[in-house]
Protein backbone atom coordinates (compact mmCIF):
# COMPACT_ATOMS: atom_id res chain seq x y z
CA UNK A 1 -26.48 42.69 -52.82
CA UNK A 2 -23.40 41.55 -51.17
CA UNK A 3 -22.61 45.16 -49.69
CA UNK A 4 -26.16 45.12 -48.32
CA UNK A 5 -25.77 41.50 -46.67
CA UNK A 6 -22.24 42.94 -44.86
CA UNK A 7 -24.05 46.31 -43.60
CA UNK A 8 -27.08 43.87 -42.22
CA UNK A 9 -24.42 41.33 -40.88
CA UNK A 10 -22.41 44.07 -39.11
CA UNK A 11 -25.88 45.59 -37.67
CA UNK A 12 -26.97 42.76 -36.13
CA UNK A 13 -22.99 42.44 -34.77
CA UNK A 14 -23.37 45.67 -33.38
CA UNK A 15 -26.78 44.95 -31.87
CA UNK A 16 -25.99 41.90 -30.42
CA UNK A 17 -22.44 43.54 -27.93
CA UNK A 18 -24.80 46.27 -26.90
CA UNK A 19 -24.15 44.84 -22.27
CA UNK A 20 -27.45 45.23 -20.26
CA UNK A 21 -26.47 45.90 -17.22
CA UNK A 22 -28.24 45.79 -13.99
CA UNK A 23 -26.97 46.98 -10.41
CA UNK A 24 -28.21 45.83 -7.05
CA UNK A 25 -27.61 46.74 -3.54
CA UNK A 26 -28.80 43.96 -1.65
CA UNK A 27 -26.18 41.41 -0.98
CA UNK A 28 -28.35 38.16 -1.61
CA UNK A 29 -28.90 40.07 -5.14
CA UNK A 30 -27.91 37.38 -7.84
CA UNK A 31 -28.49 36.88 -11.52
CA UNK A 32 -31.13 34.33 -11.22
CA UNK A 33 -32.86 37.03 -8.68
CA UNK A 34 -32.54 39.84 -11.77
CA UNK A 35 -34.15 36.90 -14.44
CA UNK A 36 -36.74 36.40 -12.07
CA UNK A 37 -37.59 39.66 -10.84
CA UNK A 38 -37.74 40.69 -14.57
CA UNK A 39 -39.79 37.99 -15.49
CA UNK A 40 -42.77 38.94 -13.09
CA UNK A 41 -42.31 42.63 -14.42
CA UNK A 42 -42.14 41.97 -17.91
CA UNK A 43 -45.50 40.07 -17.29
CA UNK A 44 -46.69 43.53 -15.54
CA UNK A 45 -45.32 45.53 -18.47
CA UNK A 46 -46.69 43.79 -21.09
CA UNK A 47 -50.10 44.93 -23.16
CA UNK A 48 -52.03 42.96 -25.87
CA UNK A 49 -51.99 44.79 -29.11
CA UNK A 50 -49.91 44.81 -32.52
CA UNK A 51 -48.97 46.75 -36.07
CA UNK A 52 -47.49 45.80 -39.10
CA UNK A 53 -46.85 48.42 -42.02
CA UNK A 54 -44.72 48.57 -44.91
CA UNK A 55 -43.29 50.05 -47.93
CA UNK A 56 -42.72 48.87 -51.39
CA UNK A 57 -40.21 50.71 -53.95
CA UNK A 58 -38.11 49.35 -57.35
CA UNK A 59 -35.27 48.99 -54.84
CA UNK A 60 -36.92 47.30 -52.21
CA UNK A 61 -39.13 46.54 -49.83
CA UNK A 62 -39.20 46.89 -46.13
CA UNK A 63 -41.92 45.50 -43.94
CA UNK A 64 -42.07 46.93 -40.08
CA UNK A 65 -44.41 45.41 -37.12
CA UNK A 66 -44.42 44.01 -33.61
CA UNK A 67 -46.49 41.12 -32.37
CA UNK A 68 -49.39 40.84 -30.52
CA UNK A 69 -47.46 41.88 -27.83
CA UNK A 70 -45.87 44.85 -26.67
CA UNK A 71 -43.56 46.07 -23.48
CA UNK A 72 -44.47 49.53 -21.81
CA UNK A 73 -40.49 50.08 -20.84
CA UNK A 74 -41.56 52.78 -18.15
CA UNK A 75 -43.95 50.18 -16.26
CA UNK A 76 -40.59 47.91 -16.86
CA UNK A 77 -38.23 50.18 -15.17
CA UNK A 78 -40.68 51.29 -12.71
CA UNK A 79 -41.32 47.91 -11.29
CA UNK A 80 -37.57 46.55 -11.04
CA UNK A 81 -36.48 49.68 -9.10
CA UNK A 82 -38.91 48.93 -6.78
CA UNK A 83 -36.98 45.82 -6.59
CA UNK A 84 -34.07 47.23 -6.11
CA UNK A 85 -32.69 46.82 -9.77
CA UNK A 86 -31.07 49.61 -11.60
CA UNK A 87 -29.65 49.61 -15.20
CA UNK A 88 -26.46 50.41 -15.41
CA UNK A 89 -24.85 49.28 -18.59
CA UNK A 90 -20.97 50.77 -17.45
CA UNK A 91 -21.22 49.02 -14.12
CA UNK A 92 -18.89 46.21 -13.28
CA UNK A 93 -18.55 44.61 -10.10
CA UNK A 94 -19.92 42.35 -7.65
CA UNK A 95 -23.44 44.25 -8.01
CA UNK A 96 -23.44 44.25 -11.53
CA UNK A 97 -25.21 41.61 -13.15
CA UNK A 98 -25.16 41.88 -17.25
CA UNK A 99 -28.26 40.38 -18.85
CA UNK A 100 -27.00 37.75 -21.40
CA UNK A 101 -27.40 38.57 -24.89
CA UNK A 102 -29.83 35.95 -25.96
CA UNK A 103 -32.59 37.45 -23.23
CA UNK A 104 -32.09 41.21 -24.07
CA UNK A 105 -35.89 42.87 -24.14
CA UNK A 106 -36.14 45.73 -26.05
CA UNK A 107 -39.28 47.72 -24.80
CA UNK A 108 -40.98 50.58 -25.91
CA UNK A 109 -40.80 54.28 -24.42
């Protein structure tokens, strides 16, 4: 049990260093312009719809779903290039503009 709760602990370690970064042109570009711009296209990415399934065994269980909610990451991507926003998680710089950890999105496709 203990060897499991180190794996999970260094998992979510991993998970949580992973940089999103995003790149932008446009001089006036700023971090509060990338949290807004991805707020409005998270709101166009976003369908109504959800799963839950699972699995059961004598070692364990293991449960799997999303909520009602779920992020199309194409639409995503689509709408903040047209804004001029570019991921680009090696990019350091005066354009690059990592997304802090806690607001990381992790969409589908």
């Amino acid at each position: 049990m203990k060897k499991v709760a180190i794996i999970f602990a260094g998992l979510i370690l991993t998970k949580c260093t992973t940089n999103v970064v995003f790149t932008n042109d446009d001089p006036s570009a700023s971090m509060q312009g990338l949290l807004n711009d991805r707020y409005e296209c998270l709101q166009e990415a976003t369908v109504s719809g959800g799963v839950i399934s699972g699995a059961a065994s004598s070692t364990g269980a293991t449960i799997n779903g999303r909520s009602g909610l779920t992020c199309n990451g194409s639409v995503l991507r689509s709408c903040l290039a047209a804004r001029g926003w570019l991921r680009d998680d090696t990019a350091v710089g005066s354009n690059a503009f990592p997304v802090p950890s806690g607001a990381v999105v992790q969409c589908s496709r």
